[in-house]
PDB file of N, CA and C in Angstrom:
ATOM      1  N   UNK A   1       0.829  -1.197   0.000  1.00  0.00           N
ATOM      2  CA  UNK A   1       0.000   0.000   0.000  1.00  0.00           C
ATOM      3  C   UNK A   1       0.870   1.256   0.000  1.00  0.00           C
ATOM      4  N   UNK A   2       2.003   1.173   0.720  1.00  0.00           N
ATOM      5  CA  UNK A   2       2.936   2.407   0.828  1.00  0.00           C
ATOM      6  C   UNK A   2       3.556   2.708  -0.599  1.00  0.00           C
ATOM      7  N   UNK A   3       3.663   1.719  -1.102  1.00  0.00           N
ATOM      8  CA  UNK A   3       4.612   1.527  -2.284  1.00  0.00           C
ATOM      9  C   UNK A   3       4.004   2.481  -3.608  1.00  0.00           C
ATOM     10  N   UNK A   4       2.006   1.809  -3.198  1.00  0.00           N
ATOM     11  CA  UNK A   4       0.977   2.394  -4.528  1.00  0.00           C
ATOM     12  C   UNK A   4       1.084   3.688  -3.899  1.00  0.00           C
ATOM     13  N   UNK A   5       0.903   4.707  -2.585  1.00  0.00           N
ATOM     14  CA  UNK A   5       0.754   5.831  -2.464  1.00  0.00           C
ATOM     15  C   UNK A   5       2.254   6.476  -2.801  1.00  0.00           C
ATOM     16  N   UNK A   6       3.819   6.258  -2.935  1.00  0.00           N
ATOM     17  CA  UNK A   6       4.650   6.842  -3.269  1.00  0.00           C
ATOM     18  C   UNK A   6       4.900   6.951  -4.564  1.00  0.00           C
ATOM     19  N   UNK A   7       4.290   5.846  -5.442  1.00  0.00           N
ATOM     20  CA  UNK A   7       4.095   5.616  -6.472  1.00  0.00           C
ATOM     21  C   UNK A   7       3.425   6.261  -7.320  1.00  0.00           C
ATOM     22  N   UNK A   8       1.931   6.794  -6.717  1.00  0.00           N
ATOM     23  CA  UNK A   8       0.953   7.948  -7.406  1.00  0.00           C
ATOM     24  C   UNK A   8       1.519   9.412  -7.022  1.00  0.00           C
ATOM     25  N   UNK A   9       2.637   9.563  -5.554  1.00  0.00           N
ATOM     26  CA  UNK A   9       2.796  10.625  -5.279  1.00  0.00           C
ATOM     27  C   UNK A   9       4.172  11.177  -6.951  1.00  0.00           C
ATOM     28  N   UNK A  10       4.346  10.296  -6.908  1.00  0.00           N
ATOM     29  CA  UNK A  10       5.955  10.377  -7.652  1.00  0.00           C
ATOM     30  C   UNK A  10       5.132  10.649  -9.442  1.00  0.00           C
ATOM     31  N   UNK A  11       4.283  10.425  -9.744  1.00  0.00           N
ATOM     32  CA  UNK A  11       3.237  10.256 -10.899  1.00  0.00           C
ATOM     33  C   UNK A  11       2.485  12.120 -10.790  1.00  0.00           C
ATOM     34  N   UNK A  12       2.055  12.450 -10.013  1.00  0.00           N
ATOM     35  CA  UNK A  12       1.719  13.733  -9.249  1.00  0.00           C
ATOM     36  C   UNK A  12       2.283  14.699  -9.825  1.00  0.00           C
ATOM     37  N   UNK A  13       3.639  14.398  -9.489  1.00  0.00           N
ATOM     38  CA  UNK A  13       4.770  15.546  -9.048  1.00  0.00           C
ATOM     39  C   UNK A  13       5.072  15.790 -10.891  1.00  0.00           C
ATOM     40  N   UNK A  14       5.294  14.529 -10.837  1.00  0.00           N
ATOM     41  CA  UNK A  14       5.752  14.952 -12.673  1.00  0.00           C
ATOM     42  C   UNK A  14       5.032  15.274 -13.159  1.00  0.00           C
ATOM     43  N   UNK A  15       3.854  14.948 -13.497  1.00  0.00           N
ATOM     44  CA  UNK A  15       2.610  15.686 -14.467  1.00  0.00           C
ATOM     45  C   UNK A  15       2.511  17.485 -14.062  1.00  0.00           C
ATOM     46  N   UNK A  16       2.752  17.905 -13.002  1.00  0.00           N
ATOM     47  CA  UNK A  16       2.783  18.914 -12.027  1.00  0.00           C
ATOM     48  C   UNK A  16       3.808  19.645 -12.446  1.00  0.00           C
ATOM     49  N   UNK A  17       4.723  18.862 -12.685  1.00  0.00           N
ATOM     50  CA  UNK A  17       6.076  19.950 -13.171  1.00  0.00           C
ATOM     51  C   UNK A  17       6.410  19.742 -14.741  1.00  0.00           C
ATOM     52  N   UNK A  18       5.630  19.108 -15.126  1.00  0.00           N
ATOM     53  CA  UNK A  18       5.692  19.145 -16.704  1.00  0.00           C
ATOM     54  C   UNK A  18       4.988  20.173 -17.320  1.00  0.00           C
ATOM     55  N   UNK A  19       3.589  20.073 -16.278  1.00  0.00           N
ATOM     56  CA  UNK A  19       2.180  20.925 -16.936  1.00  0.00           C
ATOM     57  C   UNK A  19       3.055  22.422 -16.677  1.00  0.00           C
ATOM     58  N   UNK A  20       3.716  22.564 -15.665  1.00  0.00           N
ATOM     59  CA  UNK A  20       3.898  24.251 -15.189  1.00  0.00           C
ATOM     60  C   UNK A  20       5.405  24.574 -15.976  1.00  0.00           C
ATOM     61  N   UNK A  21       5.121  24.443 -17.302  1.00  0.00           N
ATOM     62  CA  UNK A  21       5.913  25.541 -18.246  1.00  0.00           C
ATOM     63  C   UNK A  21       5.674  26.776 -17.866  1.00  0.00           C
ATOM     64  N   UNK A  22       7.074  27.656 -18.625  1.00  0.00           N
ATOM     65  CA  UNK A  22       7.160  29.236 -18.372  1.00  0.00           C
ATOM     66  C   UNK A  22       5.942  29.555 -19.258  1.00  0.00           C
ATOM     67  N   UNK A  23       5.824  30.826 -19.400  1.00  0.00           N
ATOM     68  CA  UNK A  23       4.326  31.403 -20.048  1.00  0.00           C
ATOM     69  C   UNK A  23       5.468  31.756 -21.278  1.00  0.00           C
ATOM     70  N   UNK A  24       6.576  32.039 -21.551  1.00  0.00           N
ATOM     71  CA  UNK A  24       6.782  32.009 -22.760  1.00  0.00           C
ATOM     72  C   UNK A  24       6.976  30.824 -23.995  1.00  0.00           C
ATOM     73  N   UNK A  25       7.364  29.604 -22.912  1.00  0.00           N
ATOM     74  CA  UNK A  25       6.887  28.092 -23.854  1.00  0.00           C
ATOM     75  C   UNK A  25       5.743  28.019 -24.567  1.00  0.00           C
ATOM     76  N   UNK A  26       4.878  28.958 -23.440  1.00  0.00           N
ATOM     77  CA  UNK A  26       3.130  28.566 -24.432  1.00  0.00           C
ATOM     78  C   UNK A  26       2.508  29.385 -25.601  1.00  0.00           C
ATOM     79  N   UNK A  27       4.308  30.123 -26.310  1.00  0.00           N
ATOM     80  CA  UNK A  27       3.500  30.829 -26.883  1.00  0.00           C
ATOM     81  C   UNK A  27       3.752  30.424 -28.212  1.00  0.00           C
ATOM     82  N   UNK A  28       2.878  30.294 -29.458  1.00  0.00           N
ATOM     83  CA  UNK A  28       3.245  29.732 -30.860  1.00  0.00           C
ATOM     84  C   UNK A  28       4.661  30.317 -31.240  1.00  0.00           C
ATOM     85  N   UNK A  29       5.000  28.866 -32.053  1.00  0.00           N
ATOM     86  CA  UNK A  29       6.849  29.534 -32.432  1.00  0.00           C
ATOM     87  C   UNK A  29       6.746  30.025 -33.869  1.00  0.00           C
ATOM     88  N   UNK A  30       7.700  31.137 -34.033  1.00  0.00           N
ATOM     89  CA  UNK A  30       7.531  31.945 -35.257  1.00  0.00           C
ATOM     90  C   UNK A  30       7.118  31.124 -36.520  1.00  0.00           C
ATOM     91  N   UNK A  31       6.515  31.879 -37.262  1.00  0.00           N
ATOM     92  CA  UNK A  31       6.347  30.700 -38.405  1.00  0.00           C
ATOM     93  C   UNK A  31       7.335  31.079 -39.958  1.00  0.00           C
ATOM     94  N   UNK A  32       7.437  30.012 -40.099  1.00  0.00           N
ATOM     95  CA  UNK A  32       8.901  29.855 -41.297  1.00  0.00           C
ATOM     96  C   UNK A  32       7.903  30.507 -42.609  1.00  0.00           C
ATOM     97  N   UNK A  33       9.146  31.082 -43.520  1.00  0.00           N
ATOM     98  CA  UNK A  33       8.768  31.517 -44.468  1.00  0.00           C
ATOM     99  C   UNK A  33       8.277  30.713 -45.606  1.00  0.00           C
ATOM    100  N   UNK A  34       7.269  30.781 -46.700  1.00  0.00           N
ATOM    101  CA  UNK A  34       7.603  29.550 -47.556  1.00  0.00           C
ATOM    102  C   UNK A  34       7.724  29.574 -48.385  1.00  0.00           C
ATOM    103  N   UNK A  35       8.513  28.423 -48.844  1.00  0.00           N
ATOM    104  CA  UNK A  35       9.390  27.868 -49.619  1.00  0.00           C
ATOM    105  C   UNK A  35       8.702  27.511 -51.125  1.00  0.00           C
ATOM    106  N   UNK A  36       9.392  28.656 -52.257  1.00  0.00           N
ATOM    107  CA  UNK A  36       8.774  28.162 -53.376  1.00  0.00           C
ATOM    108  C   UNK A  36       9.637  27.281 -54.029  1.00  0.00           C
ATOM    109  N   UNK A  37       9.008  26.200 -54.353  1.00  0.00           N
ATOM    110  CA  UNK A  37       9.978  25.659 -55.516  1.00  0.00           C
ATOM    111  C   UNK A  37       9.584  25.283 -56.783  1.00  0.00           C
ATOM    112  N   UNK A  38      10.615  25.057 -57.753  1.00  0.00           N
ATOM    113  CA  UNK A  38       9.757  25.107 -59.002  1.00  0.00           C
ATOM    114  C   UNK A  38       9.693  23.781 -59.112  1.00  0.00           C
ATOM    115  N   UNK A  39       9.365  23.053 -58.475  1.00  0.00           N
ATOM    116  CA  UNK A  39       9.303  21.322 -59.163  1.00  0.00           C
ATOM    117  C   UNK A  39       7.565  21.563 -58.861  1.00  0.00           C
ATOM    118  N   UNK A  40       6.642  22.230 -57.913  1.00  0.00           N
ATOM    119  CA  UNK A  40       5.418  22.074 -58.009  1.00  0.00           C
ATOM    120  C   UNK A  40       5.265  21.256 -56.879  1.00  0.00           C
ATOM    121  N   UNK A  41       6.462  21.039 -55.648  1.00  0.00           N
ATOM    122  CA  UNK A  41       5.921  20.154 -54.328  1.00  0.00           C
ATOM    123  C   UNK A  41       5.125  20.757 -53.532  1.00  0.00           C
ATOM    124  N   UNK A  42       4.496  19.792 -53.183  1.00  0.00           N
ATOM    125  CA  UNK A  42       3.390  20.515 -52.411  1.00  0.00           C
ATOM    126  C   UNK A  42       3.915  20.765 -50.546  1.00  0.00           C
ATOM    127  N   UNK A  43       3.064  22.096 -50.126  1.00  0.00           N
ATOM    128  CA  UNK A  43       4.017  22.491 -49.018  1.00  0.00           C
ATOM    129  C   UNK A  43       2.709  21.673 -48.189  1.00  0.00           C
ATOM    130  N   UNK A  44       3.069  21.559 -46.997  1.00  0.00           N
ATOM    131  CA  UNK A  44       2.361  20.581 -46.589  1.00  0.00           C
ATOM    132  C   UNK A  44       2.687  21.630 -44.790  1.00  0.00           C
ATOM    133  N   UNK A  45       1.240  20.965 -43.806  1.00  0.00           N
ATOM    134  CA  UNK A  45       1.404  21.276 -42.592  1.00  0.00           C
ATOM    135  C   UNK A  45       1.606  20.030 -41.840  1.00  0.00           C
ATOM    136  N   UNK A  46       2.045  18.761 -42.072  1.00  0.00           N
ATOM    137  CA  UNK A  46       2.058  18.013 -41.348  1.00  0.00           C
ATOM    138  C   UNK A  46       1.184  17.049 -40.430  1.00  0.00           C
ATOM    139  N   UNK A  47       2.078  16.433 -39.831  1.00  0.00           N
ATOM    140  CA  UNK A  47       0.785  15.469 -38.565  1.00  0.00           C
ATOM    141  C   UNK A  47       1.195  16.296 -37.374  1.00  0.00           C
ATOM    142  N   UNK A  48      -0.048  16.777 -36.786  1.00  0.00           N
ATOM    143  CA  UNK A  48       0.053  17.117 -35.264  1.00  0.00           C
ATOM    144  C   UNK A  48       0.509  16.007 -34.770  1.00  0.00           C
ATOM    145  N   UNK A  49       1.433  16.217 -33.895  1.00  0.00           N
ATOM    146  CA  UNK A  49       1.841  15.482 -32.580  1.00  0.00           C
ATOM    147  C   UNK A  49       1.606  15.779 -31.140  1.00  0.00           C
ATOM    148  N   UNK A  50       0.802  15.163 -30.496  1.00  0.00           N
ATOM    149  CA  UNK A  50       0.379  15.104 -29.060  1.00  0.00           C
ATOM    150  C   UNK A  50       1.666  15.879 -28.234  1.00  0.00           C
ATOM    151  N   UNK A  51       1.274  16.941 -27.074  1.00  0.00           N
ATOM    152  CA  UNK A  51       2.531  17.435 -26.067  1.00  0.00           C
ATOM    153  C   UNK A  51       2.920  15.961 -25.050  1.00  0.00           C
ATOM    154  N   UNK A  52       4.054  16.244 -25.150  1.00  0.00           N
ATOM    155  CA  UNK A  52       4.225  15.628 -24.153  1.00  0.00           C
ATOM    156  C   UNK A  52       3.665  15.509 -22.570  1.00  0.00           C
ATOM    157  N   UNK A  53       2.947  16.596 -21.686  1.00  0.00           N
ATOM    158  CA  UNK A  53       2.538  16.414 -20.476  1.00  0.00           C
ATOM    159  C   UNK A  53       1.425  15.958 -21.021  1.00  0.00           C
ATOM    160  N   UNK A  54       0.483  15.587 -22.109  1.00  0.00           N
ATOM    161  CA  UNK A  54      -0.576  14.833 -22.403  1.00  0.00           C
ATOM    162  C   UNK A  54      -0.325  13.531 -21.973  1.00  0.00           C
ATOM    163  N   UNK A  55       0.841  13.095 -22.730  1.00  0.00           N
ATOM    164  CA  UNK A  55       1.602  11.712 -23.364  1.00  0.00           C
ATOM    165  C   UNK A  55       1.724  11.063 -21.916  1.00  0.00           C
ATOM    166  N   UNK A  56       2.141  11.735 -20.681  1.00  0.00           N
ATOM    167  CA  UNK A  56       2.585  11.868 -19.603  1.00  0.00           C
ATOM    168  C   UNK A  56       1.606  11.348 -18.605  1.00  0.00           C
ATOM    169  N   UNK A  57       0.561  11.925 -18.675  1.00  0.00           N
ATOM    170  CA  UNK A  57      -0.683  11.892 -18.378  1.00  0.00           C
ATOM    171  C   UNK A  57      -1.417  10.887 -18.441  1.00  0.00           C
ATOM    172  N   UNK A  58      -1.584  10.460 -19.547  1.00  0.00           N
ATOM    173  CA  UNK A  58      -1.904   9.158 -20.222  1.00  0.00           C
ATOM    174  C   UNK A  58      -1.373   8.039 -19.847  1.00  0.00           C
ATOM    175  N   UNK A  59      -0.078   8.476 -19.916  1.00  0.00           N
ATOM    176  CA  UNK A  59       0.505   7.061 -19.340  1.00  0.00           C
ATOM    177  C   UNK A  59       0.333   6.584 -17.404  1.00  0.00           C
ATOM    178  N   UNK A  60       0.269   7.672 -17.559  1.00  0.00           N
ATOM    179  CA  UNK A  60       0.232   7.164 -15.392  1.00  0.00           C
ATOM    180  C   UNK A  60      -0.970   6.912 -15.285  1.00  0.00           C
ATOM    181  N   UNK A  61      -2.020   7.570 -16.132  1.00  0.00           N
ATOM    182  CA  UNK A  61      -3.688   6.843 -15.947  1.00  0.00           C
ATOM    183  C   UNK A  61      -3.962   5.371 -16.265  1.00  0.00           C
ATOM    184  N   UNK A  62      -2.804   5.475 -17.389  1.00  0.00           N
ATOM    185  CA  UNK A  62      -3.128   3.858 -17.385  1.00  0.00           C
ATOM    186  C   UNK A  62      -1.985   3.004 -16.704  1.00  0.00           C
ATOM    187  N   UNK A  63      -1.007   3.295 -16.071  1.00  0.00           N
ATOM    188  CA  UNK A  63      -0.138   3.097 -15.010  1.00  0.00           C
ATOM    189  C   UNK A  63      -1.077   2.582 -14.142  1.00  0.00           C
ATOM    190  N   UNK A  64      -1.657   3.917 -13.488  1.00  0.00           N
ATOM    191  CA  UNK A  64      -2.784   3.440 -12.046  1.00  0.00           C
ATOM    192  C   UNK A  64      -3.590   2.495 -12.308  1.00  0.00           C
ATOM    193  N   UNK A  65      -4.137   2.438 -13.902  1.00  0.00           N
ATOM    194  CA  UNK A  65      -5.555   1.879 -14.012  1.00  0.00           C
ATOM    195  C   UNK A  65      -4.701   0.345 -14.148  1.00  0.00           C
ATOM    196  N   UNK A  66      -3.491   0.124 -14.583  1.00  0.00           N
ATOM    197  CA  UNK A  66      -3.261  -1.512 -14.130  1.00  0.00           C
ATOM    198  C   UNK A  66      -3.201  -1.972 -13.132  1.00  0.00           C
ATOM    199  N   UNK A  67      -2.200  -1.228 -12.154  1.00  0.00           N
ATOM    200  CA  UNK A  67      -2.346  -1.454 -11.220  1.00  0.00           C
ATOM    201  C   UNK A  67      -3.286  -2.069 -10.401  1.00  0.00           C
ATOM    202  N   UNK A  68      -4.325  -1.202 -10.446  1.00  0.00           N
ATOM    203  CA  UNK A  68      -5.285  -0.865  -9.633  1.00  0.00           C
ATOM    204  C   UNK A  68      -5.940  -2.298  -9.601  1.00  0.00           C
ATOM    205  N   UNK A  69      -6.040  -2.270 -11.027  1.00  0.00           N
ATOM    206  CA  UNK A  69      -6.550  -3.703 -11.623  1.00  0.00           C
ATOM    207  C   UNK A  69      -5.897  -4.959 -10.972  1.00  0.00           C
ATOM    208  N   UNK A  70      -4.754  -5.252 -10.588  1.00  0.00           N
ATOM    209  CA  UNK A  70      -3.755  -6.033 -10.547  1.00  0.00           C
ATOM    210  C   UNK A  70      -3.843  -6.245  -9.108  1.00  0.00           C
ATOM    211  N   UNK A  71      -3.995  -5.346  -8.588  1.00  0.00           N
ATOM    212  CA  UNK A  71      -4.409  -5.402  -7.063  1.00  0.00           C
ATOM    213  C   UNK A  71      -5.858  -5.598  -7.071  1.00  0.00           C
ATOM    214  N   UNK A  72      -6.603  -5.574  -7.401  1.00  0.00           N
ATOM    215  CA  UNK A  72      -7.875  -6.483  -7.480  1.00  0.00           C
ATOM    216  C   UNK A  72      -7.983  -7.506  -7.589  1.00  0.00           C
ATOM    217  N   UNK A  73      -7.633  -7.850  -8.634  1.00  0.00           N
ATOM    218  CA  UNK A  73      -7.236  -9.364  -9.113  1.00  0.00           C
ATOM    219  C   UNK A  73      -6.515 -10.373  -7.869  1.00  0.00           C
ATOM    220  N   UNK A  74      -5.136  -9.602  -6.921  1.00  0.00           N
ATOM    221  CA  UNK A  74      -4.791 -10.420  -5.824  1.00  0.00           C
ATOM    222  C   UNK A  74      -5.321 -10.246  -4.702  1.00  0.00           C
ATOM    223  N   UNK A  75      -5.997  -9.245  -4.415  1.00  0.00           N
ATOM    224  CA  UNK A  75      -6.868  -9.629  -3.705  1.00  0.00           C
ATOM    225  C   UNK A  75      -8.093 -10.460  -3.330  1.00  0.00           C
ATOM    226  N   UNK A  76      -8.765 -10.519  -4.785  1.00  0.00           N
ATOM    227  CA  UNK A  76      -9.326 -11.362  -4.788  1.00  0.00           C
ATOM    228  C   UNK A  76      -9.669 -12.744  -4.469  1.00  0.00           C
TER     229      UNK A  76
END
């Protein structure tokens, strides 16, 4: 039991200090000029990629949620 509460505390702390970026991290980064070329490629915006304190997030929910599970299961 000590182990699951240092365990969620330690899960806490990081999501906590991931989420609390400076206020200038959150601000959009300049945007690049674009690029003509004559072959006719197409300029493209890409795949969004998830932030990391999401990614972070996600993972300790489903961290806990095995757990949690797992300790059900032996208790049982």
């Amino acid at each position: 039991m000590r182990s699951f509460n240092i365990f969620h505390a330690l899960i806490v702390i990081t999501a906590l200090g991931i989420a609390a970026q400076p206020v200038h991290a959150l601000k959009p980064p300049p945007k690049d000029p674009p690029v003509s070329s004559s072959s006719g490629g197409s300029s493209g915006g890409g795949t969004p990629v998830p932030e990391p304190s999401s990614l972070v997030l996600f993972g300790a929910g489903a961290a806990a949620f095995m757990m949690a599970k797992r300790r059900r299961k032996n208790d049982a």
